[in-house]
N, C-alpha and C. Protein backbone atom coordinates (compact mmCIF):
# COMPACT_ATOMS: atom_id res chain seq x y z
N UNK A 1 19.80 0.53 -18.96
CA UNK A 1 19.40 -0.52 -19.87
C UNK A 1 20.51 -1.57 -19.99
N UNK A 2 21.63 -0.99 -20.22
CA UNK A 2 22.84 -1.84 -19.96
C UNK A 2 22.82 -2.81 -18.99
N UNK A 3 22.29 -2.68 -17.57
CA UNK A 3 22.62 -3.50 -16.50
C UNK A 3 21.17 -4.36 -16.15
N UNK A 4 19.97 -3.88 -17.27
CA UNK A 4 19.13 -4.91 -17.07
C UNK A 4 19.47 -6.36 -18.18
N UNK A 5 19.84 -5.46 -19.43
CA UNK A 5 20.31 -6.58 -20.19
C UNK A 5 21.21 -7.62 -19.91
N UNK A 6 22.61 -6.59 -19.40
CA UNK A 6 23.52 -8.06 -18.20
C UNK A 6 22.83 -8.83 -17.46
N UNK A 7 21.87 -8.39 -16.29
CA UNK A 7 22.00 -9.17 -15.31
C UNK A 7 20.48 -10.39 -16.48
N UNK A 8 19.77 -10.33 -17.27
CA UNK A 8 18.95 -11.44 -17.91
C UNK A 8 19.93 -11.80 -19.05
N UNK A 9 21.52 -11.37 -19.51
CA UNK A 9 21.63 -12.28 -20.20
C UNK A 9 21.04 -11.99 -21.62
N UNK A 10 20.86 -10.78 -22.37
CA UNK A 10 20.28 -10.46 -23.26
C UNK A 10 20.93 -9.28 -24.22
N UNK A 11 20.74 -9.33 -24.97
CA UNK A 11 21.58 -7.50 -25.44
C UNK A 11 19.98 -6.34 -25.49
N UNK A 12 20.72 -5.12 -25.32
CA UNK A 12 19.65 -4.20 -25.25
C UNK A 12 18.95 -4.31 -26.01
N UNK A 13 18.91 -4.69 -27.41
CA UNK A 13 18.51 -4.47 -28.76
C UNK A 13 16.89 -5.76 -28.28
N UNK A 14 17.81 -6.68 -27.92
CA UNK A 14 16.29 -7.30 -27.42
C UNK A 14 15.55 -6.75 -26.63
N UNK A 15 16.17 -6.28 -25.66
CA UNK A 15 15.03 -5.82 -24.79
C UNK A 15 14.03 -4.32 -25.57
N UNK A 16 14.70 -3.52 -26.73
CA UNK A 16 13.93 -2.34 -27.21
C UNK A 16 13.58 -3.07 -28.38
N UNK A 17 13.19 -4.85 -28.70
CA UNK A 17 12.32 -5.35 -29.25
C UNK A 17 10.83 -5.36 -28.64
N UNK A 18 11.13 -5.30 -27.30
CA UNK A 18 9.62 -5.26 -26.72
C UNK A 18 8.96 -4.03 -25.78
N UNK A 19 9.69 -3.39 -25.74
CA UNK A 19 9.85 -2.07 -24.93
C UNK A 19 10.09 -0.85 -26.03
N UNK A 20 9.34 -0.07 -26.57
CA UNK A 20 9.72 0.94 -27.44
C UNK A 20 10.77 2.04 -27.14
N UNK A 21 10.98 2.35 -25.49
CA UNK A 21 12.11 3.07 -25.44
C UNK A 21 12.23 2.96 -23.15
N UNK A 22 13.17 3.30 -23.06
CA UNK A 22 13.29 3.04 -21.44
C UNK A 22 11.96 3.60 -20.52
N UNK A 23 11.29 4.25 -20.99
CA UNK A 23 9.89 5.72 -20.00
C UNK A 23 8.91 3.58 -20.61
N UNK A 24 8.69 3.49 -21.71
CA UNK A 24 7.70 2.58 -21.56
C UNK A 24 8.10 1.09 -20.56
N UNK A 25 9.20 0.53 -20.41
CA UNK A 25 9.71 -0.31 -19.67
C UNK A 25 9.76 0.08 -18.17
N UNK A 26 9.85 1.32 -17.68
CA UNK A 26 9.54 1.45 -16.95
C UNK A 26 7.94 1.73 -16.09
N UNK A 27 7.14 2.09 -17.32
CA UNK A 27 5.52 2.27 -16.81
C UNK A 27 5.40 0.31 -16.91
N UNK A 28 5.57 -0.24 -17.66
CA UNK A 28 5.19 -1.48 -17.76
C UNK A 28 5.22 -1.98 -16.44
N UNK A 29 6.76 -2.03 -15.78
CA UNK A 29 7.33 -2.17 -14.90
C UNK A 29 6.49 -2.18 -13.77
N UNK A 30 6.12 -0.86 -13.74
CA UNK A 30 5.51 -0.37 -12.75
C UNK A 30 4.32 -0.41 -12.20
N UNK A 31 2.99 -0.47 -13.49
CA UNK A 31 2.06 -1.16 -13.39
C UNK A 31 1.96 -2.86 -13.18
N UNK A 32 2.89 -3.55 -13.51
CA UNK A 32 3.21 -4.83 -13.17
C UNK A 32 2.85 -5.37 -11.74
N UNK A 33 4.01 -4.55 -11.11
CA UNK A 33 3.79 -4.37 -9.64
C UNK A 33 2.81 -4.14 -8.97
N UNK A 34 2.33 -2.44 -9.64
CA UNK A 34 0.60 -2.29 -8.79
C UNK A 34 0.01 -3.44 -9.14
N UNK A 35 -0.18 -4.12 -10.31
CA UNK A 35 -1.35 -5.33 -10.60
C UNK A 35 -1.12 -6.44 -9.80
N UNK A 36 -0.02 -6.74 -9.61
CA UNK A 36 0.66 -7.82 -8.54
C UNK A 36 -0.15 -7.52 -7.15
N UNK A 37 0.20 -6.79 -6.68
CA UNK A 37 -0.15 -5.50 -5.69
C UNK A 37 -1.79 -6.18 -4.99
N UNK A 38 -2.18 -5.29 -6.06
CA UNK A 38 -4.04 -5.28 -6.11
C UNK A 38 -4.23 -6.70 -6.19
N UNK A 39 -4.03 -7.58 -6.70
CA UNK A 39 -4.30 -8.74 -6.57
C UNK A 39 -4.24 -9.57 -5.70
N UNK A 40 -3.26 -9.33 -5.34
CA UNK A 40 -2.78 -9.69 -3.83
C UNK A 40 -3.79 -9.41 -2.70
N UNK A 41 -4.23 -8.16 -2.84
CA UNK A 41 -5.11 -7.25 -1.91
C UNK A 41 -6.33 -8.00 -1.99
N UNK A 42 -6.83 -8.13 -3.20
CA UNK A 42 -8.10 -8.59 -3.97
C UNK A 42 -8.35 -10.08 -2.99
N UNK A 43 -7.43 -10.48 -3.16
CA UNK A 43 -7.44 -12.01 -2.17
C UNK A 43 -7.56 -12.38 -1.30
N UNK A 44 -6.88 -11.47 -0.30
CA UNK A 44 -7.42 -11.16 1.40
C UNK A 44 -8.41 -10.81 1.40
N UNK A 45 -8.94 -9.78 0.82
CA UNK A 45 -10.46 -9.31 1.51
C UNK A 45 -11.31 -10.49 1.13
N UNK A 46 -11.23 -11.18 -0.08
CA UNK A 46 -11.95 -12.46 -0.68
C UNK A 46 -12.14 -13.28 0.65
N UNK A 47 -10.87 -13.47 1.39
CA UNK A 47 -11.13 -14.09 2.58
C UNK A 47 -12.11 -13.75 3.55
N UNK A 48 -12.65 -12.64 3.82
CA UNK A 48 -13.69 -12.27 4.67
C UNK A 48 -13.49 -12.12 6.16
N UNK A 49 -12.11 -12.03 6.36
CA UNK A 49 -11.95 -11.97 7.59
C UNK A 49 -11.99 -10.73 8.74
N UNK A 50 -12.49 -10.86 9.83
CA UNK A 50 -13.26 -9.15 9.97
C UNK A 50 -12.36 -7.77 10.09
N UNK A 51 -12.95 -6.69 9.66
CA UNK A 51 -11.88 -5.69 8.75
C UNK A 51 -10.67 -5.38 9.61
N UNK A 52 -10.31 -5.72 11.08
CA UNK A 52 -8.91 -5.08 11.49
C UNK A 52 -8.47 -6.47 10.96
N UNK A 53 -8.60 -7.56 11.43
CA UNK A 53 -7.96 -8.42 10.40
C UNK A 53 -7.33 -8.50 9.25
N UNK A 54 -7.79 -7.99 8.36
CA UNK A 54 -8.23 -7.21 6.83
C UNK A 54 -6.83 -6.91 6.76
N UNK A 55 -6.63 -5.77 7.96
CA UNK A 55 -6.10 -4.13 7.61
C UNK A 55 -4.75 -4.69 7.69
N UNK A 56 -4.84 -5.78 8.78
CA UNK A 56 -3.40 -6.45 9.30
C UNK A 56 -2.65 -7.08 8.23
N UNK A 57 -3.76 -8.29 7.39
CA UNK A 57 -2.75 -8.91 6.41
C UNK A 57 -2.60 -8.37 5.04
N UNK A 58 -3.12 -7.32 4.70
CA UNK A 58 -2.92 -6.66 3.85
C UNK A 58 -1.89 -5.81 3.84
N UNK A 59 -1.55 -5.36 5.48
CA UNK A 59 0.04 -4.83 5.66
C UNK A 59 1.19 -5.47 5.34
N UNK A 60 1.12 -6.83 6.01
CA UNK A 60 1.74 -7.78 6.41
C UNK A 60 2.48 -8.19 4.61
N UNK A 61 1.31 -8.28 3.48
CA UNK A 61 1.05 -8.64 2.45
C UNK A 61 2.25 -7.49 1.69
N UNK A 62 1.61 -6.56 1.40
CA UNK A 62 2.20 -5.09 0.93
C UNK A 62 3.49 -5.01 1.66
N UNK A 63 3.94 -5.20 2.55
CA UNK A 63 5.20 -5.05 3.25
C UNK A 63 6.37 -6.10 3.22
N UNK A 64 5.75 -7.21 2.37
CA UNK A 64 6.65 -8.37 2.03
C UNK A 64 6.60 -8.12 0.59
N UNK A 65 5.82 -7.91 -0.17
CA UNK A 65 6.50 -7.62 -1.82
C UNK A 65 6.82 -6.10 -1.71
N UNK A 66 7.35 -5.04 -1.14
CA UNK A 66 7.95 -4.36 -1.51
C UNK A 66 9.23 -4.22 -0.60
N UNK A 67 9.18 -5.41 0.20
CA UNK A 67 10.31 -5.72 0.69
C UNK A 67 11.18 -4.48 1.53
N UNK A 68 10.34 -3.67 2.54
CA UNK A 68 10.91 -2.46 2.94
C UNK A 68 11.84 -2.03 2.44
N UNK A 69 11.09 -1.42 0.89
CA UNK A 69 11.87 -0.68 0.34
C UNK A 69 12.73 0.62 0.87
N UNK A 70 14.17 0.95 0.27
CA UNK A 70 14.82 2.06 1.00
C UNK A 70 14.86 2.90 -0.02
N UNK A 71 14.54 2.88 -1.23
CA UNK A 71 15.43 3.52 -1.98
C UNK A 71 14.14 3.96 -2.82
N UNK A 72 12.33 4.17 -2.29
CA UNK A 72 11.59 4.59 -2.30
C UNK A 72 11.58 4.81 -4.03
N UNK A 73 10.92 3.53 -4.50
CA UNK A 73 10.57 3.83 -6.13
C UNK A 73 9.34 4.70 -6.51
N UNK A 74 8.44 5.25 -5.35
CA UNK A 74 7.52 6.14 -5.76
C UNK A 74 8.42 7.25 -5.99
N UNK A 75 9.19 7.93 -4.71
CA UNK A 75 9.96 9.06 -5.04
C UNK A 75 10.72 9.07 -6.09
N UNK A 76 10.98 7.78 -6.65
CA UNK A 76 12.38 7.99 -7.68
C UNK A 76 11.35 8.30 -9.02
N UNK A 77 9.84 7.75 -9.07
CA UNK A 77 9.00 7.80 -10.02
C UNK A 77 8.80 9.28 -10.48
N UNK A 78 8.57 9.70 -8.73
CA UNK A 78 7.58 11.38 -9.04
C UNK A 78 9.00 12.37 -9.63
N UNK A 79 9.94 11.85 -9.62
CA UNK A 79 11.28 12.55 -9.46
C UNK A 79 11.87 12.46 -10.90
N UNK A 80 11.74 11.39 -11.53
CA UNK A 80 12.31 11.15 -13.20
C UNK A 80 11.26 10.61 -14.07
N UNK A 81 10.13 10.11 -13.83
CA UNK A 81 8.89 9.92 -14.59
C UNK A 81 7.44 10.61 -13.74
N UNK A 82 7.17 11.68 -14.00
CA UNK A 82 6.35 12.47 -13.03
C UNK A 82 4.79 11.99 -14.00
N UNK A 83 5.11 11.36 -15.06
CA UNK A 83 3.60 11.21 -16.04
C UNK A 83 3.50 9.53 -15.26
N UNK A 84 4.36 8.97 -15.07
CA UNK A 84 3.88 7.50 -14.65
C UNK A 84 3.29 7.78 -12.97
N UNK A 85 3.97 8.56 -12.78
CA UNK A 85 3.60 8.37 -11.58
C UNK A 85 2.40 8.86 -10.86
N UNK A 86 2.17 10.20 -11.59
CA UNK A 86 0.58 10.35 -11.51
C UNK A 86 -0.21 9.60 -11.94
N UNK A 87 -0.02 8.82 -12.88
CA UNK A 87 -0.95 7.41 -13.17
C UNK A 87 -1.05 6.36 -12.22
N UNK A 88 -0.18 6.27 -11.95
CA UNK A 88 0.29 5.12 -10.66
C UNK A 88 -0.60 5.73 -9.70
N UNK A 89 -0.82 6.68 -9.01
CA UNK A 89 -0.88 7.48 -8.20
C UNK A 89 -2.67 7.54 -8.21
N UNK A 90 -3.03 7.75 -9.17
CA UNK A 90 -4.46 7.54 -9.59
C UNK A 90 -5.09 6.45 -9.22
N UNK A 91 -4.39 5.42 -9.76
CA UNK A 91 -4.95 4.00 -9.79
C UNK A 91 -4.66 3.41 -8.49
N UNK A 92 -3.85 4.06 -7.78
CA UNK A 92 -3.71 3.31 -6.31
C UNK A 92 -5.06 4.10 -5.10
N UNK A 93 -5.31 5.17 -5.88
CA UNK A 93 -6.29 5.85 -4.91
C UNK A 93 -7.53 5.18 -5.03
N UNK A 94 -7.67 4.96 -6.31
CA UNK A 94 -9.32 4.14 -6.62
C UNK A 94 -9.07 2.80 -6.55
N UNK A 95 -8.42 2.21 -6.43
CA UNK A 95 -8.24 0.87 -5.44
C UNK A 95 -8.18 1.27 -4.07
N UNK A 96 -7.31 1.69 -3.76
CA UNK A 96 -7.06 1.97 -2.20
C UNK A 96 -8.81 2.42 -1.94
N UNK A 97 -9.24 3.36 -2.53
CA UNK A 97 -10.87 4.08 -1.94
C UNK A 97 -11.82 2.81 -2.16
N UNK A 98 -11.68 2.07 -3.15
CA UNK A 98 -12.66 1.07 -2.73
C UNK A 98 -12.61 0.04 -2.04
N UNK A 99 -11.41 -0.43 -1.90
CA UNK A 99 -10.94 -1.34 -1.01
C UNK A 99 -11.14 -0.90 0.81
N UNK A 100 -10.88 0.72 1.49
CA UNK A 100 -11.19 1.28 2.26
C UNK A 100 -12.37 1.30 3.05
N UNK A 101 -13.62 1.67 1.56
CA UNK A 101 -14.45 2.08 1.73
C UNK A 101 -15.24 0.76 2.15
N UNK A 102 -15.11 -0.58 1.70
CA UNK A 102 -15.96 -1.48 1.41
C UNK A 102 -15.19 -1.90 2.91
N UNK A 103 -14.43 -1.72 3.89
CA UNK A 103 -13.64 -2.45 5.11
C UNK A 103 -14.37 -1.34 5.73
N UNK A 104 -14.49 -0.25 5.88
CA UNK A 104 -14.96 0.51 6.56
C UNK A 104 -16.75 0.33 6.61
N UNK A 105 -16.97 0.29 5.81
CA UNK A 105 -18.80 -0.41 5.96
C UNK A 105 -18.85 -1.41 6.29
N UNK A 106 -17.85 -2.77 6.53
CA UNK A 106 -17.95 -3.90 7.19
C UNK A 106 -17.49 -3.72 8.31
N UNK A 107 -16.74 -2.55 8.46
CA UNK A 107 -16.58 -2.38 10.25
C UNK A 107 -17.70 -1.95 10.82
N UNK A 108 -18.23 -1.13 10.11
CA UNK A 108 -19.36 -0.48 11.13
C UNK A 108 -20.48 -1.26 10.94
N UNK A 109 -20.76 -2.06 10.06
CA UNK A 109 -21.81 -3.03 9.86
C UNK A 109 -21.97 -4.58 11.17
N UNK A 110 -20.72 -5.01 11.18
CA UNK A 110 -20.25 -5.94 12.32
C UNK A 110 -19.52 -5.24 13.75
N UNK A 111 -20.22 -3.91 13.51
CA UNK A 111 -19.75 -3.38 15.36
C UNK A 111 -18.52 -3.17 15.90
N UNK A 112 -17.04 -3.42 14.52
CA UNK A 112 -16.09 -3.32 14.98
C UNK A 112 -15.86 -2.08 15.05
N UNK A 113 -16.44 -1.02 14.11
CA UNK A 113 -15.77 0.34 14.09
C UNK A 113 -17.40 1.19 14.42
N UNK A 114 -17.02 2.69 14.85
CA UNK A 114 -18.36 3.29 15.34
C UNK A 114 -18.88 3.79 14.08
N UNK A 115 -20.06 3.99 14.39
CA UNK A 115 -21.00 3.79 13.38
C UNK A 115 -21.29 5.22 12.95
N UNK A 116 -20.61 6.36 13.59
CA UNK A 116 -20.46 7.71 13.63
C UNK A 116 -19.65 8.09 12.43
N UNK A 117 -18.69 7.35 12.19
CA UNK A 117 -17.43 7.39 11.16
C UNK A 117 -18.09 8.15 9.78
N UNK A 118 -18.01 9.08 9.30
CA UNK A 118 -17.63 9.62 8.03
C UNK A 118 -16.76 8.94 7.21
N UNK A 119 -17.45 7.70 6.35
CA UNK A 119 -16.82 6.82 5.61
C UNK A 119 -16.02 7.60 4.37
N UNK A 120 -16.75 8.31 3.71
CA UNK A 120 -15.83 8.84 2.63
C UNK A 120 -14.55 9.44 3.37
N UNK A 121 -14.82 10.70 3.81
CA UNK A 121 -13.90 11.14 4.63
C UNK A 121 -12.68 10.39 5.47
N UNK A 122 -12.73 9.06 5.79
CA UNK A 122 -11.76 8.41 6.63
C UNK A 122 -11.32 7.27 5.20
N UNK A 123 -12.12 7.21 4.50
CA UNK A 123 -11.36 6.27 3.25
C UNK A 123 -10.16 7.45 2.59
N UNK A 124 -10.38 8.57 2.30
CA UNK A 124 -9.82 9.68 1.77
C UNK A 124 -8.55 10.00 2.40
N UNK A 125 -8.54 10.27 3.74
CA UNK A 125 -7.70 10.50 4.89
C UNK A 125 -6.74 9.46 5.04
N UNK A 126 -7.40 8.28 5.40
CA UNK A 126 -6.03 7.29 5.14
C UNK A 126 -5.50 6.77 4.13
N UNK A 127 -5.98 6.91 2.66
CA UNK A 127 -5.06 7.25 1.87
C UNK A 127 -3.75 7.93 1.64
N UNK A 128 -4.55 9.15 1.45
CA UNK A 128 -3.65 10.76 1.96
C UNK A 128 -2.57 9.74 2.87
N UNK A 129 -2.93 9.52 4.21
CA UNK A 129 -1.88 9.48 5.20
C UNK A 129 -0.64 8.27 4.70
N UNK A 130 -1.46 6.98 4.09
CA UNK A 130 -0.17 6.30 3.51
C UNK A 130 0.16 6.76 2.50
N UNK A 131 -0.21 7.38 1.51
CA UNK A 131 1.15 8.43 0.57
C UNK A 131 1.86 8.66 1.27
N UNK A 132 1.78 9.54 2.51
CA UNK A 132 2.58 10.28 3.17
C UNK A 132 3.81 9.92 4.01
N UNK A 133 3.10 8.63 4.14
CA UNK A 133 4.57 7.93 4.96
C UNK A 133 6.16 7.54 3.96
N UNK A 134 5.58 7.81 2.66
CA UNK A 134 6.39 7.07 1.81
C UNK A 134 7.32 8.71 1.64
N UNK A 135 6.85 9.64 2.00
CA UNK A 135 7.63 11.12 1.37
C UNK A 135 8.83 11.19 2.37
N UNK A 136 9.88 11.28 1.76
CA UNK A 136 11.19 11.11 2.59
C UNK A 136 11.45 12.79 3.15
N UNK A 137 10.93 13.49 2.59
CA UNK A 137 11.05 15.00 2.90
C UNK A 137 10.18 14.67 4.55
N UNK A 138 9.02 14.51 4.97
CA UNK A 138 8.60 13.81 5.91
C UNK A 138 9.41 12.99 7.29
N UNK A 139 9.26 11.87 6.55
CA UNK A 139 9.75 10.95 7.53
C UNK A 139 10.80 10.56 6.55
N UNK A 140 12.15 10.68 6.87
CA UNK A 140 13.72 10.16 5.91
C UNK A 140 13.42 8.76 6.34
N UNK A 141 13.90 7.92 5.81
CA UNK A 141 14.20 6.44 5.74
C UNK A 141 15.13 5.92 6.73
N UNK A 142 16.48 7.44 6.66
CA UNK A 142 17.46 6.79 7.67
C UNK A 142 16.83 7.28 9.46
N UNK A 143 15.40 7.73 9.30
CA UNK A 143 15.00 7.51 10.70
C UNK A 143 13.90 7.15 11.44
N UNK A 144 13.07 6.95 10.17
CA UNK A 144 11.89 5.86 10.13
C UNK A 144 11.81 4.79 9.19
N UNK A 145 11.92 3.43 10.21
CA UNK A 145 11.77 2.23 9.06
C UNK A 145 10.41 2.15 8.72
N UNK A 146 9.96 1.92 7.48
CA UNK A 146 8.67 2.17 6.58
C UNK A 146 8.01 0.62 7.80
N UNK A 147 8.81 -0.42 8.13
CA UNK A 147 7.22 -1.22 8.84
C UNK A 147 6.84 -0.52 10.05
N UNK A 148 7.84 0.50 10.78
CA UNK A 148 7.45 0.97 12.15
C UNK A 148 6.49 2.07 12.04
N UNK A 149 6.55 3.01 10.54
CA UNK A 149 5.68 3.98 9.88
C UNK A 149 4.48 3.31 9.92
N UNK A 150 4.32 2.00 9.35
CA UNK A 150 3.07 0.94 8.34
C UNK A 150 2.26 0.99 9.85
N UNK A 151 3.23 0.30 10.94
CA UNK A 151 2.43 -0.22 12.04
C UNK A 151 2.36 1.18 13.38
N UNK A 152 2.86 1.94 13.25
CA UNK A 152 1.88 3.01 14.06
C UNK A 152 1.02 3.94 13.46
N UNK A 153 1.08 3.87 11.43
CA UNK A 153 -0.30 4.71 11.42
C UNK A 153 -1.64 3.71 11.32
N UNK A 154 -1.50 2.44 11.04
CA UNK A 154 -2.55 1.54 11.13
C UNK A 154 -2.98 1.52 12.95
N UNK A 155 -2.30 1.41 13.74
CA UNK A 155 -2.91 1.64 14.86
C UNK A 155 -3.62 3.44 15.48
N UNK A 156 -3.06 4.07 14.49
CA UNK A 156 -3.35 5.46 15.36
C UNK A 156 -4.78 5.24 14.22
N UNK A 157 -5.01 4.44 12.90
CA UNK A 157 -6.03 4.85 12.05
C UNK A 157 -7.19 4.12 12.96
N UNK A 158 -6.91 2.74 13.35
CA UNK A 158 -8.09 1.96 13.94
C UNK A 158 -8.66 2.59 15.42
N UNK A 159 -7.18 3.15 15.98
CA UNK A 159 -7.77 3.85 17.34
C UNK A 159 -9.06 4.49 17.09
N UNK A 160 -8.43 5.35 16.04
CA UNK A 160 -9.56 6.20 15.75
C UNK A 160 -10.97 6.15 15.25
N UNK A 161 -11.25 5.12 14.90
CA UNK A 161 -12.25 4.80 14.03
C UNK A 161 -13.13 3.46 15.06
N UNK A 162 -12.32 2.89 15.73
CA UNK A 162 -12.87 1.43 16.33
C UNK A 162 -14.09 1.47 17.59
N UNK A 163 -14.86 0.51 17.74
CA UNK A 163 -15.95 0.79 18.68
C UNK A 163 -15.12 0.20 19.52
N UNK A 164 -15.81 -0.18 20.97
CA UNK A 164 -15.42 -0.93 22.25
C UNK A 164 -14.99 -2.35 21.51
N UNK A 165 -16.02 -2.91 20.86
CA UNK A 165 -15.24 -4.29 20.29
C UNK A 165 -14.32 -4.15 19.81
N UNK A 166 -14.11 -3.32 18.48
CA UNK A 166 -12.54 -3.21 18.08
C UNK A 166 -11.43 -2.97 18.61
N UNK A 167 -11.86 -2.05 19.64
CA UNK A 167 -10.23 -1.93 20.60
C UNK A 167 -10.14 -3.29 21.21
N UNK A 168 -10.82 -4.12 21.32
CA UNK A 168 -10.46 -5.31 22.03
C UNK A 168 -10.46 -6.03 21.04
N UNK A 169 -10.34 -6.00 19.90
CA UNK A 169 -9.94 -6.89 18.71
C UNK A 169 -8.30 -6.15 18.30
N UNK A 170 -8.20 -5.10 18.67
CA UNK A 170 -7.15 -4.51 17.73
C UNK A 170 -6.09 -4.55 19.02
N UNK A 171 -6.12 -4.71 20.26
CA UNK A 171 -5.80 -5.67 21.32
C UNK A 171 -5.16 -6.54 21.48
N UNK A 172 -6.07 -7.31 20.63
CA UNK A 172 -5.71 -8.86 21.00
C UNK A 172 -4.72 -9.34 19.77
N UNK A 173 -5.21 -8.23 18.76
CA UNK A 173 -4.02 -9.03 17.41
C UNK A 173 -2.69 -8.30 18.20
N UNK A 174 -2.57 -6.72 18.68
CA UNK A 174 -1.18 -6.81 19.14
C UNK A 174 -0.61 -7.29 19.76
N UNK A 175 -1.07 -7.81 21.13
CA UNK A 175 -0.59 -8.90 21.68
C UNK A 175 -0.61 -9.92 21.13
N UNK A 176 -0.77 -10.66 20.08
CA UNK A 176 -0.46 -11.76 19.33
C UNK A 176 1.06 -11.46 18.76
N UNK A 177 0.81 -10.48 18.01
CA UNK A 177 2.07 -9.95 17.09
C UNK A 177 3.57 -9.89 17.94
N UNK A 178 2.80 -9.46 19.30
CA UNK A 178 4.28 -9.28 20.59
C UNK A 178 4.41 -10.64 20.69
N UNK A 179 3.92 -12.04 20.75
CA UNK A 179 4.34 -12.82 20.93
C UNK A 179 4.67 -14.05 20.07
């Protein structure tokens, strides 16, 4: 609390004028971000652009405000606030599942992804799988950078899921990206 009050220039006493004790400044905090987050998200898909598209700038998006994080604020969450973070944790799944779910019925609706796909099941799964990239017990930080994590499970997810058009959409954005 000390070193948030330094660096704004404030004494603590102000800041536990609006914050009842450090656990609430930090959920505030934190939901801040997810809402930032989701909104962000909320805006791309608004764009309509077809779902590997989607999947791309929503990485692209998510990977510039958390600024390849190293020092993994989910882990530090589940680790010293385990009640925020199952909240956090909640609310990113039922965004993440509808946000998933509604890209995954526009894939298979516009022919990009096969039409075979078990939508619940692959909205569920790649959830699961980006939690997972973030668990340092997993993949440590000092030997996977979180965009090289971001960008080979988004390609191993679309492999999997994409018709003949999509591999030649999901194609053509990597060769864009290489150049």
């Amino acid at each position: 609390m000390d070193d948030i009050a330094n660096e704004m220039g404030i004494s603590k006493k102000t800041i536990y004028q609006h914050f009842q004790n450090k656990t609430k400044l930090v959920e505030a905090t934190a939901m801040h971000v997810f809402n930032c987050i989701s909104h962000g998200i909320d805006c791309i898909c608004e764009l309509d652009k077809n779902p590997i598209e989607e999947i791309y700038e929503i990485k692209r998006f998510v990977m510039l405000n958390l600024k390849d994080e190293k020092s993994s604020p989910q882990y530090q969450l589940q680790k010293y606030y385990p009640k925020i973070y199952a909240s956090l944790k909640r609310k990113q799944f039922e965004k993440m599942l509808g946000c998933v779910t509604r890209n995954l019925e526009r894939g298979v609706t516009q022919e990009f992804y096969r039409d075979s796909i078990d939508i619940d099941f692959i909205a569920r799964f790649y959830f699961n799988g980006m939690i997972s990239l973030k668990d340092q017990d997993i993949f440590p930080h000092e030997t996977y950078a979180m965009q090289n994590l971001m960008e080979n499970y988004i390609e191993y997810h679309l492999r999997a899921i994409c018709s003949a058009k999509g591999l030649e959409t999901l194609i053509q954005i990597q060769i864009n990206q290489n150049n």
